[in-house]
Every structure is written in structure tokens, then in C-alpha cells.
C-alpha atoms as a PDB file:
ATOM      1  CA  UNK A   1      24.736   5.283  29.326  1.00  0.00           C
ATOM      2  CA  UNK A   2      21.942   5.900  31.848  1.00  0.00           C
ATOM      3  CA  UNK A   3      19.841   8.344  30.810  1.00  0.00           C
ATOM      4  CA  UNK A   4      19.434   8.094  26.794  1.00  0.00           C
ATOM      5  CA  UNK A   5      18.372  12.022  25.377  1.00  0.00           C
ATOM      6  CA  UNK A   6      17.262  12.028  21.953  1.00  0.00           C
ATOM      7  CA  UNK A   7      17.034  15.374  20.001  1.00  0.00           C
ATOM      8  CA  UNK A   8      16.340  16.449  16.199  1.00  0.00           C
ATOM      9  CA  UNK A   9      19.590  17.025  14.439  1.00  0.00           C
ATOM     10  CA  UNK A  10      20.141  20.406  13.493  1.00  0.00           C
ATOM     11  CA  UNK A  11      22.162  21.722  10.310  1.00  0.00           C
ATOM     12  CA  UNK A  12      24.895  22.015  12.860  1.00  0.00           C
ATOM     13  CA  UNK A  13      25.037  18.410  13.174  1.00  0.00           C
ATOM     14  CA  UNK A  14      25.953  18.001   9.592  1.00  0.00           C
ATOM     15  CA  UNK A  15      29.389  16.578   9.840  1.00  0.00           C
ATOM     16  CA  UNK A  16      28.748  14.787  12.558  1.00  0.00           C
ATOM     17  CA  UNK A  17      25.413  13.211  10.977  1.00  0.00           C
ATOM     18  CA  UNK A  18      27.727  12.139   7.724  1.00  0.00           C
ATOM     19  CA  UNK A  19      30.635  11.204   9.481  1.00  0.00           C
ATOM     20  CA  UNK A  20      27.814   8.437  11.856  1.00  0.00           C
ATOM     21  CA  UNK A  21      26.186   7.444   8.594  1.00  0.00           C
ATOM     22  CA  UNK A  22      29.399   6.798   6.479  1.00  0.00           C
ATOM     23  CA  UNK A  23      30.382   4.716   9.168  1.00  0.00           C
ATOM     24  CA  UNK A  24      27.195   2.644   9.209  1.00  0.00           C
ATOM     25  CA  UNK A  25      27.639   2.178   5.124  1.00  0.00           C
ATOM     26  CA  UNK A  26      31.347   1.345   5.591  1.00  0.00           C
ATOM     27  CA  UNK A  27      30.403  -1.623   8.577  1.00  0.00           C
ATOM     28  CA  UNK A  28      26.942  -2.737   7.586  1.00  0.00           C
ATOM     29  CA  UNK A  29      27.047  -2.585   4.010  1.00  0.00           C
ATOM     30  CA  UNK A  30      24.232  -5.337   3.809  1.00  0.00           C
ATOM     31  CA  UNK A  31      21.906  -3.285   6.044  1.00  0.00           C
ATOM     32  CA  UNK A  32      21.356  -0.199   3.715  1.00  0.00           C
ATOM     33  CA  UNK A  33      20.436   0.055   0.211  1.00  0.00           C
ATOM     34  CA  UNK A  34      22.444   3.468  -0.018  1.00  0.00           C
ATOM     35  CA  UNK A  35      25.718   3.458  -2.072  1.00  0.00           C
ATOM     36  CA  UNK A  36      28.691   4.825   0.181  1.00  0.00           C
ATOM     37  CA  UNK A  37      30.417   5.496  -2.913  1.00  0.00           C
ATOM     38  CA  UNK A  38      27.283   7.873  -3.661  1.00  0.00           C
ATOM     39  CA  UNK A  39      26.661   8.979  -0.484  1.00  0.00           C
ATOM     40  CA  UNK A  40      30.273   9.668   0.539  1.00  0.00           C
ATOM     41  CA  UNK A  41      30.703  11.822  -2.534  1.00  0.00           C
ATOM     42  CA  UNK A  42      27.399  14.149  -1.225  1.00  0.00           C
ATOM     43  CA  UNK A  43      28.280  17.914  -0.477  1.00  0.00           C
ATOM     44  CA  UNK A  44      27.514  19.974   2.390  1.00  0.00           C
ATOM     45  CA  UNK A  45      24.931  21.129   0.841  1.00  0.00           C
ATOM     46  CA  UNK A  46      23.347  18.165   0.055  1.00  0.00           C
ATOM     47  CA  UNK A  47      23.640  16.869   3.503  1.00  0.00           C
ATOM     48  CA  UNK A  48      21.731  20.370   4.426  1.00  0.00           C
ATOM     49  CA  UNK A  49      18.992  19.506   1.973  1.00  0.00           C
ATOM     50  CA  UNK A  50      18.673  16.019   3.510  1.00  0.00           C
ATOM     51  CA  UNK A  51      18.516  17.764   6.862  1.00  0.00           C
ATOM     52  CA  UNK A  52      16.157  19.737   5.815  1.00  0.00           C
ATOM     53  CA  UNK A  53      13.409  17.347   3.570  1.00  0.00           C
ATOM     54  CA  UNK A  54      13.651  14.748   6.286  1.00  0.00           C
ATOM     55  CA  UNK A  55      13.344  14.568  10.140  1.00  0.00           C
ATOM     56  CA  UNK A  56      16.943  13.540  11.589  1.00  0.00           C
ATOM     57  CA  UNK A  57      17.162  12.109  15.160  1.00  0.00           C
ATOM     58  CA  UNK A  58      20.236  11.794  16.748  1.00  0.00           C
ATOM     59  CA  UNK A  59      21.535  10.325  20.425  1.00  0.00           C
ATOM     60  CA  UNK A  60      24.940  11.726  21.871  1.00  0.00           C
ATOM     61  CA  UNK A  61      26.485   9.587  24.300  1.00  0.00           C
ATOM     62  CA  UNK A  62      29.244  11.923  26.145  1.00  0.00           C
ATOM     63  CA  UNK A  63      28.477  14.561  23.435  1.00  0.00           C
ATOM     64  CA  UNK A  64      29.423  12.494  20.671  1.00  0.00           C
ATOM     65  CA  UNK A  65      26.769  11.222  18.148  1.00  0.00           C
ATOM     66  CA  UNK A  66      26.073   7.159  18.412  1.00  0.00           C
ATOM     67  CA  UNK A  67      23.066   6.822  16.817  1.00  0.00           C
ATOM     68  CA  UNK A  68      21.263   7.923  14.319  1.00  0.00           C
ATOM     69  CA  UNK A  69      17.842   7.839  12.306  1.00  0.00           C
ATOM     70  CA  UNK A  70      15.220   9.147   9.898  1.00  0.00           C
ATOM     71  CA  UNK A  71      10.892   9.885   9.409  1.00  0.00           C
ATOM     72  CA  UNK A  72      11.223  11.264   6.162  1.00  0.00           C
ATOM     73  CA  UNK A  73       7.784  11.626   3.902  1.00  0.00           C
ATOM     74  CA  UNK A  74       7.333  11.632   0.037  1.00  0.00           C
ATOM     75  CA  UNK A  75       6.247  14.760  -1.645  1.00  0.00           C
ATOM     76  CA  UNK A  76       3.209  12.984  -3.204  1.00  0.00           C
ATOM     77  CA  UNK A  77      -0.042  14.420  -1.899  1.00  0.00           C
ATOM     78  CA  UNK A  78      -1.261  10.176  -3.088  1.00  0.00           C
ATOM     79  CA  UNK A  79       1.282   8.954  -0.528  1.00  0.00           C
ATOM     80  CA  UNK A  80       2.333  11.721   2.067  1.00  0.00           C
ATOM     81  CA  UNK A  81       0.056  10.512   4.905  1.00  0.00           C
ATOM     82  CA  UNK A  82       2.995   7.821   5.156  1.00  0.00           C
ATOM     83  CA  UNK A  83       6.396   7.888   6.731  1.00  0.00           C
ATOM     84  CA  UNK A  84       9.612   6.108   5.781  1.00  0.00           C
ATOM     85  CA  UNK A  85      12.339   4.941   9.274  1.00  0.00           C
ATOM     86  CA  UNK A  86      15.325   5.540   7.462  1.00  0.00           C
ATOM     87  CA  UNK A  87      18.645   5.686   8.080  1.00  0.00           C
ATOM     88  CA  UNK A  88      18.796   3.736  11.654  1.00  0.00           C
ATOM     89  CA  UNK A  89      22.315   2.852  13.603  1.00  0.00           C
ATOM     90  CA  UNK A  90      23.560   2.562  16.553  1.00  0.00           C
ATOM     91  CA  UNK A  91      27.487   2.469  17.221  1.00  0.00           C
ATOM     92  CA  UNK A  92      28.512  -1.070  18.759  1.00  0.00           C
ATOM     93  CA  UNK A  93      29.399   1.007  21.636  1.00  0.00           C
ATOM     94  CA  UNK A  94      25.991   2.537  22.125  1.00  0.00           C
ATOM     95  CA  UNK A  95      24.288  -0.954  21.674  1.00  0.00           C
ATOM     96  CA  UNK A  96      22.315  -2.624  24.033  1.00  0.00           C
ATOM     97  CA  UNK A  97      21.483   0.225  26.347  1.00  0.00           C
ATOM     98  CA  UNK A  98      18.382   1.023  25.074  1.00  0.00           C
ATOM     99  CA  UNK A  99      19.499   3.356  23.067  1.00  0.00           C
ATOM    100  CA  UNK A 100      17.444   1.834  19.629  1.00  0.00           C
ATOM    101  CA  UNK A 101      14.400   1.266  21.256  1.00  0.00           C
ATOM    102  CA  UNK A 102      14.541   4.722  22.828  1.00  0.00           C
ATOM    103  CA  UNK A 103      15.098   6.239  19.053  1.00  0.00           C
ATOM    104  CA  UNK A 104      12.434   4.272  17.663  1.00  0.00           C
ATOM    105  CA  UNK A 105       9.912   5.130  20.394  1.00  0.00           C
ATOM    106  CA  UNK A 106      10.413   9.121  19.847  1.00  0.00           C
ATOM    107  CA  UNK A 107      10.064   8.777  15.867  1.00  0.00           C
ATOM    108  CA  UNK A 108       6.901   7.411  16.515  1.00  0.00           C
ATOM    109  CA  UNK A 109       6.303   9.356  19.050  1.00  0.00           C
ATOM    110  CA  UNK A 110       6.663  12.052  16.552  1.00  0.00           C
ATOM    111  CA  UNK A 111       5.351  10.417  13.007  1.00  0.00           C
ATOM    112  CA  UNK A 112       2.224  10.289  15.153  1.00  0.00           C
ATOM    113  CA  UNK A 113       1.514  14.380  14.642  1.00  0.00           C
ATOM    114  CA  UNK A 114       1.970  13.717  10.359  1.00  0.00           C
ATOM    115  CA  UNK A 115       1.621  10.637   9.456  1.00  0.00           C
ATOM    116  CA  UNK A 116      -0.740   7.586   9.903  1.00  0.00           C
ATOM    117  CA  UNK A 117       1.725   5.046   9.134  1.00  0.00           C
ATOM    118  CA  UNK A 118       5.346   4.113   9.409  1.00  0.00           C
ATOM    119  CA  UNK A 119       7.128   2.282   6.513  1.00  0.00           C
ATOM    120  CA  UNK A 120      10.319   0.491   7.128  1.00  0.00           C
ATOM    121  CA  UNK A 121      12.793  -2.170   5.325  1.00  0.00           C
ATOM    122  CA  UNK A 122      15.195  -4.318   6.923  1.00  0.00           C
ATOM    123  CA  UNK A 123      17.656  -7.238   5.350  1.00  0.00           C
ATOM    124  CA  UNK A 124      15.554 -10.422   5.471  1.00  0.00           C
ATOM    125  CA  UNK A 125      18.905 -12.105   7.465  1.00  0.00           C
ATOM    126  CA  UNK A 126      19.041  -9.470  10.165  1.00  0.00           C
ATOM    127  CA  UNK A 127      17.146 -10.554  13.225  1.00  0.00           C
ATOM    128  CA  UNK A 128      18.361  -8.346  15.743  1.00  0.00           C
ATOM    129  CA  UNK A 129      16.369  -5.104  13.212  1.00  0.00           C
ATOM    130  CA  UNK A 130      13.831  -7.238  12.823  1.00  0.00           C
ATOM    131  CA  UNK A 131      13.116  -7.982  16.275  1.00  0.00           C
ATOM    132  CA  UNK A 132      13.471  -4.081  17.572  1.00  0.00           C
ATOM    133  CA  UNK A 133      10.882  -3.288  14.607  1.00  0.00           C
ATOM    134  CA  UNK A 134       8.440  -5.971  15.951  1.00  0.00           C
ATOM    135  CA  UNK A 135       8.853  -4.848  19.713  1.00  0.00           C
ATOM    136  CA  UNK A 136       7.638  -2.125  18.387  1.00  0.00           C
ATOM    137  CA  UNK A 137       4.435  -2.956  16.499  1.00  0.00           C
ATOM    138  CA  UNK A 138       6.080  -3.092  12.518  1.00  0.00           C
ATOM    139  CA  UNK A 139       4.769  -6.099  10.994  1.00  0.00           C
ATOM    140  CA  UNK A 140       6.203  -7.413   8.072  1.00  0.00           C
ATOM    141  CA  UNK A 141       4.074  -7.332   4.779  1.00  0.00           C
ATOM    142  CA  UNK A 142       6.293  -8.220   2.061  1.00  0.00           C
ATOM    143  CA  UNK A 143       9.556  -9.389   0.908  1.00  0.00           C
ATOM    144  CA  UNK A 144      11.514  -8.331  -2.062  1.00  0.00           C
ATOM    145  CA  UNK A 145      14.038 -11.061  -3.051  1.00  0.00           C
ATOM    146  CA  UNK A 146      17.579 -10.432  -3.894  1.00  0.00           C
ATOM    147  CA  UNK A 147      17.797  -6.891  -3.350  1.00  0.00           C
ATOM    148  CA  UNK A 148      20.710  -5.554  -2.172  1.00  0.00           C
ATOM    149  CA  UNK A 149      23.750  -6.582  -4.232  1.00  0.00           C
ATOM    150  CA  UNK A 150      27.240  -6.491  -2.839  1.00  0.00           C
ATOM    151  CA  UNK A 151      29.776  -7.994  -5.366  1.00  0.00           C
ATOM    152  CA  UNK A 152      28.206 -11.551  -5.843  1.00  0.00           C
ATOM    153  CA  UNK A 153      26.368 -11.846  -2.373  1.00  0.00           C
ATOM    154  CA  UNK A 154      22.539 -10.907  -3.175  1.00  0.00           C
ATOM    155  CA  UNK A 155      19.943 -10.007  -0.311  1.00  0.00           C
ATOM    156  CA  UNK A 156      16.042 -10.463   0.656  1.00  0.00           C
ATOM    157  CA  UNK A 157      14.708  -7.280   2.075  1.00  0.00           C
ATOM    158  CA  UNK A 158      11.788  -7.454   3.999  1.00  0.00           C
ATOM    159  CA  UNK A 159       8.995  -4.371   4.064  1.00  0.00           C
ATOM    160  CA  UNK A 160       7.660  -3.767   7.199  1.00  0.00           C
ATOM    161  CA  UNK A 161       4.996  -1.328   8.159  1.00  0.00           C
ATOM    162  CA  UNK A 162       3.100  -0.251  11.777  1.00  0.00           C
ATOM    163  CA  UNK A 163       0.176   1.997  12.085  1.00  0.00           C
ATOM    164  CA  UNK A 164       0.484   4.983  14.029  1.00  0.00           C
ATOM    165  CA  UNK A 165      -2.120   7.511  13.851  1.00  0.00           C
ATOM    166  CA  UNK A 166      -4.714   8.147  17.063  1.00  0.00           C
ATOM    167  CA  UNK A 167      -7.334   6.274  14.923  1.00  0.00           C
ATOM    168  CA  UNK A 168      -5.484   3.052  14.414  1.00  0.00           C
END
């Protein structure tokens, strides 16, 4: 992959957005707190909504989606000068090419216009996420033990957080 294009996923990416993020659930379990079970069971018209309340980037990689992630923002006026990264994978084909550091560079590239901070959580025991999220500027602040439970295995989750608005 030489040249890495990322654009906003459209509601015509829907199937293609589930099918990317189902697959990231059914290999990574331990890197997302979402239930595949839950998510896999979400209608079209959920995946629409999602679509719709969050920002969705996507990279194609001969027109095929490999990677994926989210900005989305809560609804509370208290809280909605924050962003959550959501949602981030990159197919094992896709990886090392650039292709998360190019993703994470255009959401906060483009968090930058809403929000003045980035929010972020990554499994305490996953250094490669961890690094790409310190290259670029997350720090962590906290750590909540034992959060994500699959079957007996329990996980840390660490909360990480970078400043991005013009005055910061």
C-alpha cells in the first residue's frame, strides 16, 4: 500500500463497516469492550444510526475496507467539548504500512474543528495500541482494573486522553 487515502464512511459503507468491525470483535476480543454477540445481532438500521451519531473513518486498500475507526461525542452539553477514538482496527494485512498512524492523524486532524480533547481506552497488555496512541500525543491518565471479562480471563484498561484544540 503506497499511498494510504482515508475518507468518512458513508451509509453506503454499512455492510462493509459491520462486516470490518465483526471481524475485529471475532479476532481481538480482548481489545474492545463491545459484545459481538450484541453487536452482531444490530440491524441495518442501527448500523445507520451509528453512522450517523458518530464520525466513521475508513481506509480501502484495493477498494476493500482494512481499517476502520471512530470520533464520536456525547450528547451532554457538560461533556460534548470531548471526543471518544472508538472503534480502531486495522486488518493484519493492512498493518504496518502506516495505515494506523495515517487514521489516527486525520481524526485528529478532524476532532480539532469540535472538540478540545480526544478520549481513548486501550487493554492495559496491548503495547503495540498503546504505543500508536503515545506517538501521537495520548497520555495515559488512569487505569480501570479488571475490565473486560472474557470467560475467566479479566483485563486492565487503561484511559488515555490528548489535547487537541488550537489553544492547547
Amino acid at each position: 500500500m503506497t499511498t494510504i487515502v482515508v475518507e468518512r464512511l458513508v451509509p453506503e459503507d454499512v455492510e462493509a463497516l459491520r462486516a470490518l468491525r465483526l471481524e475485529s470483535l471475532a479476532l481481538h476480543p480482548d481489545c474492545f469492550s463491545a459484545d459481538p454477540d450484541i453487536v452482531g445481532a444490530m440491524t441495518t438500521e442501527q448500523w445507520l444510526e451509528g453512522i450517523a451519531r458518530g464520525i466513521w473513518f475508513g481506509v480501502r486498500k484495493d477498494g476493500v475496507l482494512v481499517a476502520i475507526t471512530a470520533l464520536t461525542r456525547p450528547e451532554s452539553k457538560k461533556i460534548n467539548h470531548t471526543g471518544e477514538l472508538c472503534a480502531m482496527y486495522v486488518r493484519a494485512d493492512a498493518r504496518g504500512a502506516g495505515v494506523a498512524d495515517t487514521l489516527i492523524r486525520h481524526l485528529i486532524e478532524r476532532a480539532a474543528d469540535d472538540v478540545d480533547q480526544i478520549t481513548t481506552t486501550v487493554n492495559a497488555e496491548n503495547q503495540r495500541a498503546i504505543k500508536l496512541y503515545e506517538r501521537h500525543g495520548f497520555r495515559t491518565v488512569g487505569r480501570i482494573p479488571r475490565y473486560i471479562r472474557i470467560g475467566d480471563n479479566l483485563h486492565d484498561e487503561l484511559i488515555m486522553v490528548r489535547a487537541v484544540s488550537s489553544s492547547d
